[in-house]
C-alpha atoms as a PDB file:
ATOM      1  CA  UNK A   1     -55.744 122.441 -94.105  1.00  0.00           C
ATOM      2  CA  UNK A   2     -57.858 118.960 -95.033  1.00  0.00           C
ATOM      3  CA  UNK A   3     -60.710 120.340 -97.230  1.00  0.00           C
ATOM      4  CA  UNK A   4     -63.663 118.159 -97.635  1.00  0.00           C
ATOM      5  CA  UNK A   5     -65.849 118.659-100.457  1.00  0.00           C
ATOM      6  CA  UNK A   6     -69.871 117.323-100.063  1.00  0.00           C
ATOM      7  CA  UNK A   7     -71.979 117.457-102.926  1.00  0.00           C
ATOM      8  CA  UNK A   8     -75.547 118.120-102.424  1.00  0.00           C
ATOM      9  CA  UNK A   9     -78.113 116.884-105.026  1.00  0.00           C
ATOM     10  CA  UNK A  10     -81.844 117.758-105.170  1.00  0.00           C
ATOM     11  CA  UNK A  11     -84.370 115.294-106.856  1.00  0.00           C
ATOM     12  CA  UNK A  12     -87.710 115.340-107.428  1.00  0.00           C
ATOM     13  CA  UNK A  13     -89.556 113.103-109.788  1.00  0.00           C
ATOM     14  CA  UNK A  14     -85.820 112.684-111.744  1.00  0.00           C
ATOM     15  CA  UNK A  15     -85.290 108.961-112.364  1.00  0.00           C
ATOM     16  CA  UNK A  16     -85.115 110.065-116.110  1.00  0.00           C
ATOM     17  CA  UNK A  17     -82.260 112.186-115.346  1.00  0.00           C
ATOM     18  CA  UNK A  18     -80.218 111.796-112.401  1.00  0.00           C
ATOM     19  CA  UNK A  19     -77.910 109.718-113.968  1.00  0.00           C
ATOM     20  CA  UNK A  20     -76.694 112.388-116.480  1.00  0.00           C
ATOM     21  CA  UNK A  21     -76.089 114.549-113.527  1.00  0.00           C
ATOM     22  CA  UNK A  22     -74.356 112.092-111.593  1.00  0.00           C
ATOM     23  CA  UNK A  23     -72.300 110.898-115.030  1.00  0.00           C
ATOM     24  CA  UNK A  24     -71.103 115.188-114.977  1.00  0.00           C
ATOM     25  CA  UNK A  25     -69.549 114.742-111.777  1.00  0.00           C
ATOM     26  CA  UNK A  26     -65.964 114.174-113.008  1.00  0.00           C
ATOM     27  CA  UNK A  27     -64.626 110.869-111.407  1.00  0.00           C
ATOM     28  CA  UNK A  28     -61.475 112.551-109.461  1.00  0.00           C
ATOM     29  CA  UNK A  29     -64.272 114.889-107.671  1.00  0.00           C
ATOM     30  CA  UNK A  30     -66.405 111.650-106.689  1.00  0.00           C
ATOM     31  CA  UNK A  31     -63.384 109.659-105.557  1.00  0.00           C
ATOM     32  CA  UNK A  32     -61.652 112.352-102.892  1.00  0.00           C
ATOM     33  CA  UNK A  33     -65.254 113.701-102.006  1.00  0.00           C
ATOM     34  CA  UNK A  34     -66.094 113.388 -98.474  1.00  0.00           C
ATOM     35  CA  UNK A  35     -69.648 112.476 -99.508  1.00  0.00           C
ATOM     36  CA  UNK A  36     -72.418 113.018-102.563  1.00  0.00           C
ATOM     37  CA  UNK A  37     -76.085 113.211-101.339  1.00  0.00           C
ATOM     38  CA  UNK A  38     -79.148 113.133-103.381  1.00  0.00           C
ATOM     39  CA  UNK A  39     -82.054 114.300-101.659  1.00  0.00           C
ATOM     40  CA  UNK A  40     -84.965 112.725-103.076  1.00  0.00           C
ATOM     41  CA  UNK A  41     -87.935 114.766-102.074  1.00  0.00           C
ATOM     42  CA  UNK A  42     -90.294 111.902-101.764  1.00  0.00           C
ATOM     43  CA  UNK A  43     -90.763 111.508-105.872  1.00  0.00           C
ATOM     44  CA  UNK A  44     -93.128 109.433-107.327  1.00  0.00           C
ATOM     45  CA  UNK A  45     -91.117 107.829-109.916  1.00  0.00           C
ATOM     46  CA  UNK A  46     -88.249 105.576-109.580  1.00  0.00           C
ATOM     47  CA  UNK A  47     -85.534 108.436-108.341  1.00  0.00           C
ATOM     48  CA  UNK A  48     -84.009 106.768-105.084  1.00  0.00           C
ATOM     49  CA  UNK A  49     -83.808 102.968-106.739  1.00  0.00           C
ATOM     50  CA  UNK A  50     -81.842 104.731-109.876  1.00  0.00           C
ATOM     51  CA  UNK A  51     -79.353 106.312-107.258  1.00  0.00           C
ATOM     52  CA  UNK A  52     -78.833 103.559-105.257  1.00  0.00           C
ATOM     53  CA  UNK A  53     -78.276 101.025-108.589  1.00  0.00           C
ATOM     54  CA  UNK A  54     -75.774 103.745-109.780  1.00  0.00           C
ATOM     55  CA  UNK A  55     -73.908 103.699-106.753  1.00  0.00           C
ATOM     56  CA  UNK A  56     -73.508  99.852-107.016  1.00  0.00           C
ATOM     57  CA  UNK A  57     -72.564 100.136-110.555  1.00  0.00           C
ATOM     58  CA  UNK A  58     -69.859 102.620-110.097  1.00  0.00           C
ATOM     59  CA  UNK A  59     -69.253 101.413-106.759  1.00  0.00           C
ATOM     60  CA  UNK A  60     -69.710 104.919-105.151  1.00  0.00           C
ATOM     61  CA  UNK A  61     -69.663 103.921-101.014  1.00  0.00           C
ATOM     62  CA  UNK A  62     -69.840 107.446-100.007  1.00  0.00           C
ATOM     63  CA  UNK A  63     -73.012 108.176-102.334  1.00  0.00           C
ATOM     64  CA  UNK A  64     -76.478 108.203-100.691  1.00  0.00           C
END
């Protein structure tokens, strides 16, 4: 059997600390995971650009 794991991430308002709770995601589980979604539920703050620079700092293609 080919399990695929997906990690699901709700955000609000969390620029301050979605990168800790990215960084806790061991780096084995973000390499085989199928995908790692943050859903950013239309914060007010600077959420979405902090994701996006952390996936091109850790060059993470399968997080959005």
């Amino acid at each position: 059997m080919n399990e695929r794991l997906m990690i699901h991430i709700p955000a609000y308002n969390a620029e301050k600390t979605i990168v800790s709770v990215l960084d806790r995601i061991p780096e084995e589980i973000k390499l085989k995971a199928a995908e790692i979604v943050v859903f950013d539920n239309h914060s007010e703050d600077k959420t979405s650009e902090v994701v996006m620079e952390y996936k091109k700092k850790n060059n993470l293609s399968k997080l959005s």
